[in-house]
C-alpha atoms as a PDB file:
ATOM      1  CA  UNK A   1     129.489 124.266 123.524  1.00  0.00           C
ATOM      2  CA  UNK A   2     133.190 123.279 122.543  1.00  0.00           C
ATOM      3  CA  UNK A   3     134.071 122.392 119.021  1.00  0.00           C
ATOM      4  CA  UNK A   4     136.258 119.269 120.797  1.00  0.00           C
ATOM      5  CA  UNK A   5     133.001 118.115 122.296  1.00  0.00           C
ATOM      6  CA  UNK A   6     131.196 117.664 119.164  1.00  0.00           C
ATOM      7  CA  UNK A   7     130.787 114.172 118.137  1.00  0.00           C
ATOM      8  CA  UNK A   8     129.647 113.247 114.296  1.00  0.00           C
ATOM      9  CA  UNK A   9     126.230 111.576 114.254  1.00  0.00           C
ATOM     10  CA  UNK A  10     125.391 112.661 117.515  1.00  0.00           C
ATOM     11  CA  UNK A  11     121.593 115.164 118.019  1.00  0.00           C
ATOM     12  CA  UNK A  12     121.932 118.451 119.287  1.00  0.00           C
ATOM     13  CA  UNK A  13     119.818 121.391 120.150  1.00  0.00           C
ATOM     14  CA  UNK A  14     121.128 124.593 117.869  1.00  0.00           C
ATOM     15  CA  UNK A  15     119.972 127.856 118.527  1.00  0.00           C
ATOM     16  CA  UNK A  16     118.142 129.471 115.162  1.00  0.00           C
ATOM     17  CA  UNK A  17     116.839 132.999 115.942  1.00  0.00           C
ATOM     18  CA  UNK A  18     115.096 133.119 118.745  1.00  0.00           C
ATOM     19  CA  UNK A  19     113.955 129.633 119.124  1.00  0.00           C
ATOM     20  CA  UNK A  20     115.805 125.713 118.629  1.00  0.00           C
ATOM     21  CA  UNK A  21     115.879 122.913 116.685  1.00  0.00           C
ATOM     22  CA  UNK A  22     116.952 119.741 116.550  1.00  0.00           C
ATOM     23  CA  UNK A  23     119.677 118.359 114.420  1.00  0.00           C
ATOM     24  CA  UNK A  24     122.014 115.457 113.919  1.00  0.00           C
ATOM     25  CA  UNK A  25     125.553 115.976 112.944  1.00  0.00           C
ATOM     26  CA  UNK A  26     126.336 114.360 110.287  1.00  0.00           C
ATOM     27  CA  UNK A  27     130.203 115.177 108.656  1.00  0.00           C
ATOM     28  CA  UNK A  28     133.101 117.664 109.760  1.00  0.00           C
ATOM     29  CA  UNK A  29     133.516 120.841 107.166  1.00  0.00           C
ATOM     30  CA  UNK A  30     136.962 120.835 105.765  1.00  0.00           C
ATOM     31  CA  UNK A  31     136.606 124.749 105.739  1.00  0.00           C
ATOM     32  CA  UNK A  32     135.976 124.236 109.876  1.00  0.00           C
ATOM     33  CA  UNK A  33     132.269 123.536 111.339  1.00  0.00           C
ATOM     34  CA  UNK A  34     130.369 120.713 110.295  1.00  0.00           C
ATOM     35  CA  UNK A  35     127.141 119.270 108.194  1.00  0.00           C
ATOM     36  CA  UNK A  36     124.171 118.772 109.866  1.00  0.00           C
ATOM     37  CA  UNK A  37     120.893 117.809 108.795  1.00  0.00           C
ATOM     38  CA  UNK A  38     117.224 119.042 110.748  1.00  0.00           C
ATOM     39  CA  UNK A  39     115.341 116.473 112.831  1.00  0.00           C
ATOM     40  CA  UNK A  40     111.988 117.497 111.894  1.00  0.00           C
ATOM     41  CA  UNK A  41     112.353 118.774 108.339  1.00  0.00           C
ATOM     42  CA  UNK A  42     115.581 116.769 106.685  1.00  0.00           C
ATOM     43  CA  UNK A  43     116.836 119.761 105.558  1.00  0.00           C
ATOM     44  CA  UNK A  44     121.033 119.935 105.614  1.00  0.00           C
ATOM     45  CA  UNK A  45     122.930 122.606 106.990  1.00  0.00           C
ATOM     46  CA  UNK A  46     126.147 124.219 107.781  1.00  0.00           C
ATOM     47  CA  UNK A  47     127.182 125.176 111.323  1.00  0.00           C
ATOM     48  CA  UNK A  48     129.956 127.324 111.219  1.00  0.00           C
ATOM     49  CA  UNK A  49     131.055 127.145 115.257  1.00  0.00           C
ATOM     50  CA  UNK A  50     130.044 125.407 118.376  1.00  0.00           C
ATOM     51  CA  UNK A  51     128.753 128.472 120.197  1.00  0.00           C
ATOM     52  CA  UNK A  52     125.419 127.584 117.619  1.00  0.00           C
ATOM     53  CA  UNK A  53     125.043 124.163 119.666  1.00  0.00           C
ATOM     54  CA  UNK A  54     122.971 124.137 122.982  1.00  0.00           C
ATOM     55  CA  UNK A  55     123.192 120.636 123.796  1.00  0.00           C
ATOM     56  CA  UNK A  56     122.450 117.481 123.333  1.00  0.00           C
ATOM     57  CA  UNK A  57     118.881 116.989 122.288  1.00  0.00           C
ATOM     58  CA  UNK A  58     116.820 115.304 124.526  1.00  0.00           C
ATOM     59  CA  UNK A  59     113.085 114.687 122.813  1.00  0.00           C
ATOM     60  CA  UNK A  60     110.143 115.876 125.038  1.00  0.00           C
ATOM     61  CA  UNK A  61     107.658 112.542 125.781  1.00  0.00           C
ATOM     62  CA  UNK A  62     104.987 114.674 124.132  1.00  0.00           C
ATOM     63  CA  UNK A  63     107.088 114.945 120.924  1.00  0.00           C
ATOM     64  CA  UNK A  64     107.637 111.545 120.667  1.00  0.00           C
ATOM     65  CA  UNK A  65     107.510 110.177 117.255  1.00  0.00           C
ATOM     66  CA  UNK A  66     104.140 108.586 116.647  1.00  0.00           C
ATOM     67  CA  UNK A  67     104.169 105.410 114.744  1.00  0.00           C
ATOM     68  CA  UNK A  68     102.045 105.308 111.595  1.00  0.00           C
ATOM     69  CA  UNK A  69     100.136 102.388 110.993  1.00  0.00           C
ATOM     70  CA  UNK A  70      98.430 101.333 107.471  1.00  0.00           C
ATOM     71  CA  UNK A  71      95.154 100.693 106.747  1.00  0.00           C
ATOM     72  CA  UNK A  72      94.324  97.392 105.606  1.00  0.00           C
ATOM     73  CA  UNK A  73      93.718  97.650 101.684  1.00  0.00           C
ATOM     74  CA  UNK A  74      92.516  94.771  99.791  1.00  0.00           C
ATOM     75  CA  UNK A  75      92.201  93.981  96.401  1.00  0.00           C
ATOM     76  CA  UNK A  76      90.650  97.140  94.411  1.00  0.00           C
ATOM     77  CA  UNK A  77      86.813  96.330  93.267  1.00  0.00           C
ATOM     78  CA  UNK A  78      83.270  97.051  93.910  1.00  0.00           C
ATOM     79  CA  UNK A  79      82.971  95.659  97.726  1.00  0.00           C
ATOM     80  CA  UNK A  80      86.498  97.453  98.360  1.00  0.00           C
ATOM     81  CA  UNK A  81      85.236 100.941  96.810  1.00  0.00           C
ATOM     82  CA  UNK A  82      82.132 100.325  99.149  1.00  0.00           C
ATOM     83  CA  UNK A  83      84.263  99.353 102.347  1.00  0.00           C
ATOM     84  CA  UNK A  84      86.803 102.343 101.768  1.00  0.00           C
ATOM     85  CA  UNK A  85      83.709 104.813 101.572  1.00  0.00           C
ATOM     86  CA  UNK A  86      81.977 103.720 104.591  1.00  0.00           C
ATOM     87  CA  UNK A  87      85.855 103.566 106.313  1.00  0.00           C
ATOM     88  CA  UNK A  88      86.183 107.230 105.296  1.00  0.00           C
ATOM     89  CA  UNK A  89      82.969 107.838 106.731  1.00  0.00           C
ATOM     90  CA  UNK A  90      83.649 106.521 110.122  1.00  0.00           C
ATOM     91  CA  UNK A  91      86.377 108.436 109.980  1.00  0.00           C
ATOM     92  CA  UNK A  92      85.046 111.801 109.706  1.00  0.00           C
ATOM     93  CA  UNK A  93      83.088 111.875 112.911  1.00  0.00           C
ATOM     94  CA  UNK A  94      83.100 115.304 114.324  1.00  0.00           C
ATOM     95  CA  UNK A  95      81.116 116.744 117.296  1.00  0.00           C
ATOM     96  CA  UNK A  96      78.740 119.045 116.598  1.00  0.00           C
ATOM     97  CA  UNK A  97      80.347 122.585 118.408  1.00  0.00           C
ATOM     98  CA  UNK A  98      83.280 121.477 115.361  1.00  0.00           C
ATOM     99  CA  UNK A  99      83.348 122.159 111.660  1.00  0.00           C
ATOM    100  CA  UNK A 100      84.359 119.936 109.111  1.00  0.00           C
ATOM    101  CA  UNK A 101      87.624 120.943 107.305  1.00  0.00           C
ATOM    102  CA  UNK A 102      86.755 121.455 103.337  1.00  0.00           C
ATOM    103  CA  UNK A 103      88.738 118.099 102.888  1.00  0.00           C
ATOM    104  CA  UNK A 104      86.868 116.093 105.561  1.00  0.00           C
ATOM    105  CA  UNK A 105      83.624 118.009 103.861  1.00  0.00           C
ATOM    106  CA  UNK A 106      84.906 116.493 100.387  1.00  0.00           C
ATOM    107  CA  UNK A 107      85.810 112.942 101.230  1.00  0.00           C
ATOM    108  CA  UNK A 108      82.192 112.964 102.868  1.00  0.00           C
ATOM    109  CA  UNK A 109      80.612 113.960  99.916  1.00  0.00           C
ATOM    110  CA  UNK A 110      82.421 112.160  97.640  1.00  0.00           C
ATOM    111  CA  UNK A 111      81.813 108.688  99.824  1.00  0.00           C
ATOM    112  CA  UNK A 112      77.706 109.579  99.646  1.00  0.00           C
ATOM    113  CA  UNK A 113      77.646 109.959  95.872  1.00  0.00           C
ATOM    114  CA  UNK A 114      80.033 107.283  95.184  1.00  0.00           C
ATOM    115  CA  UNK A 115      81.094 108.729  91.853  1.00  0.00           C
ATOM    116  CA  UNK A 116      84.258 111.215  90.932  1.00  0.00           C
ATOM    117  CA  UNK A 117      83.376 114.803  90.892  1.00  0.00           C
ATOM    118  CA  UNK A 118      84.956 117.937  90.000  1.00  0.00           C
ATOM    119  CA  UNK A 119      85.844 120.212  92.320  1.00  0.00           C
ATOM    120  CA  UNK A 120      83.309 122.960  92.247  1.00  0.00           C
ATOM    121  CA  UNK A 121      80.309 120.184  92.494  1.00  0.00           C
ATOM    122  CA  UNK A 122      82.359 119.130  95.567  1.00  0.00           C
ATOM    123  CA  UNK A 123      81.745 122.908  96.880  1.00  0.00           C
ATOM    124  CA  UNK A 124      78.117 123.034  96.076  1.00  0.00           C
ATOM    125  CA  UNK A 125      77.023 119.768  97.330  1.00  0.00           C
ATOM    126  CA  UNK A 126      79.394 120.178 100.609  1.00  0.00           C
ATOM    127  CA  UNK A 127      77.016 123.545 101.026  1.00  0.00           C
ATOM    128  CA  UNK A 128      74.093 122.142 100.234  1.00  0.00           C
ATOM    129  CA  UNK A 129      74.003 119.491 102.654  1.00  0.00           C
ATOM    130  CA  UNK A 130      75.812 121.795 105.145  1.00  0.00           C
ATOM    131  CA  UNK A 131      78.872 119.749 105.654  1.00  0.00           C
ATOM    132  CA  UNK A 132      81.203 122.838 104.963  1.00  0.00           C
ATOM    133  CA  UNK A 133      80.644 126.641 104.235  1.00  0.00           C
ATOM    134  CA  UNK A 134      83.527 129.039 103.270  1.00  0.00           C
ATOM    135  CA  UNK A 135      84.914 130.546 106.610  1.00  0.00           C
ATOM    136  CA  UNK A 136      86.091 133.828 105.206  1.00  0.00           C
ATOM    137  CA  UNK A 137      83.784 134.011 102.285  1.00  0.00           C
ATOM    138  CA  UNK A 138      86.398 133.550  99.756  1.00  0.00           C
ATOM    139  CA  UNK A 139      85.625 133.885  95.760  1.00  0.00           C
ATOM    140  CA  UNK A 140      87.311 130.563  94.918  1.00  0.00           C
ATOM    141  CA  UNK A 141      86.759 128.075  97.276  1.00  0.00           C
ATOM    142  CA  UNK A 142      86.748 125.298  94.388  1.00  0.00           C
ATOM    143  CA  UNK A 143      90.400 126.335  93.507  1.00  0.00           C
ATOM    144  CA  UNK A 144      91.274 126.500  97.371  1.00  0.00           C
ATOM    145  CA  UNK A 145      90.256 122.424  97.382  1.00  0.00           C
ATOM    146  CA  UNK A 146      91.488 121.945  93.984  1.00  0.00           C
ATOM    147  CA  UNK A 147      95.008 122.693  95.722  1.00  0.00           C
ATOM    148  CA  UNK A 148      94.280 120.840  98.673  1.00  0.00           C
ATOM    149  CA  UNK A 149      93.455 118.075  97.304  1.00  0.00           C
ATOM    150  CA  UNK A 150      96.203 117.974  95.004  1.00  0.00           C
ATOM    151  CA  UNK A 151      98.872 118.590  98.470  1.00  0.00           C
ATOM    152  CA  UNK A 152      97.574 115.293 100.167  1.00  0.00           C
ATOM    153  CA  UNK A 153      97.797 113.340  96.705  1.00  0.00           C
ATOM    154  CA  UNK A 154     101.410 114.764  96.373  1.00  0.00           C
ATOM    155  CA  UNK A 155     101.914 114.596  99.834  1.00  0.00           C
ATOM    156  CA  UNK A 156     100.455 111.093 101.351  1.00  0.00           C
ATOM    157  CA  UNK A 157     100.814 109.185  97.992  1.00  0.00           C
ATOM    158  CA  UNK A 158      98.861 105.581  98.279  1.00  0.00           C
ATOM    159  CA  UNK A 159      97.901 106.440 101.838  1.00  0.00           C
ATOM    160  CA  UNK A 160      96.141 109.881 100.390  1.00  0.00           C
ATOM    161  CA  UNK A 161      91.820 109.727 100.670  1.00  0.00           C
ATOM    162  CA  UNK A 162      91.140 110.897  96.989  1.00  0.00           C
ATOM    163  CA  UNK A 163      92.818 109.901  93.732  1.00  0.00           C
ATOM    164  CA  UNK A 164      93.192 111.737  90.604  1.00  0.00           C
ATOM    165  CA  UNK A 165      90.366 110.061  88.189  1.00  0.00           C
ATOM    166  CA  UNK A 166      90.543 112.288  84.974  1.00  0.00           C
ATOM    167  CA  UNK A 167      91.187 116.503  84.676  1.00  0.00           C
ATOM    168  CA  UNK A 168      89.779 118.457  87.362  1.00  0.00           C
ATOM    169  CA  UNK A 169      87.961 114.922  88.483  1.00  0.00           C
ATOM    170  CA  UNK A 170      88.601 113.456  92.439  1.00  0.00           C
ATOM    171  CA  UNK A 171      87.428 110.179  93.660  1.00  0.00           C
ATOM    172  CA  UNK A 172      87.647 108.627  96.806  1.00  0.00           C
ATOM    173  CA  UNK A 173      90.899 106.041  96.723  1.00  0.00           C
ATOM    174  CA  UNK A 174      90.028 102.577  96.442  1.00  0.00           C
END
């Protein structure tokens, strides 16, 4: 594409290795090229020369945004707790040819006991009552949830299914 095509604030297709991505222009570069920031990631970077652009960026309607809604979350207290667990419950309704993901497995177990537990009790009960089992027979599955859990905390914030209760402990969010 032309550098005198190139409008500021304006999405483009780049080429990165092999494959594209989507960015939005965002400021010339006073040492020639301009600032651009990633679509999908919000990372910035430099383009040095329009022969980097494809075009403009036209979304596919199967990449379309998707528009997050909230759950409804009352005032924190015992019928709350109970109405999040059996929520989170409903939620994790998975045919039976599919296998629950360790963090479905957890929430499960951690809406049936209705207390915080640490993560290795997590493990055992989600084998006992055969919610979960480890896929590649890994020596530290508690650690592998540990971290998981810890991602969608970090990750989701307030909208995240467990909260941090005391060290090592998980409970379902109320």
């Amino acid at each position: 594409m032309k550098d005198t095509d190139i409008q500021i604030g304006t999405c483009y297709d780049i080429k990165v290795g092999n494959n594209t991505t989507a960015v939005r222009i965002m400021k010339p570069l006073p040492t020639g090229g301009w600032e651009a920031v990633t679509l999908s990631s919000k990372k910035t970077l430099n383009i040095k020369s329009g022969k980097r652009i494809v075009g403009l960026h036209k979304p596919k309607p199967d990449k379309q945004p998707k528009v997050q809604t909230t759950p409804n979350t009352g005032k924190p207290g015992p019928q709350g707790a109970k109405q999040r667990a059996a929520q989170v419950l409903d939620q994790i309704s998975v045919p039976l040819d599919k296998r629950l993901s360790a963090l479905d497995a957890a929430a499960k177990v951690l809406a049936e006991v209705g207390e915080p537990l640490n993560c290795k009790q997590m493990i055992e009960a989600m084998m006992a009552k055969g919610y979960w089992k480890p896929a590649h027979a890994g020596k530290t599955p508690a650690n592998t949830l540990h971290a998981a859990i810890g991602t969608e905390i970090k990750k989701k914030g307030d909208q995240s299914r467990f909260e941090k209760v005391g060290r090592g402990q998980f409970g379902l969010r109320t």
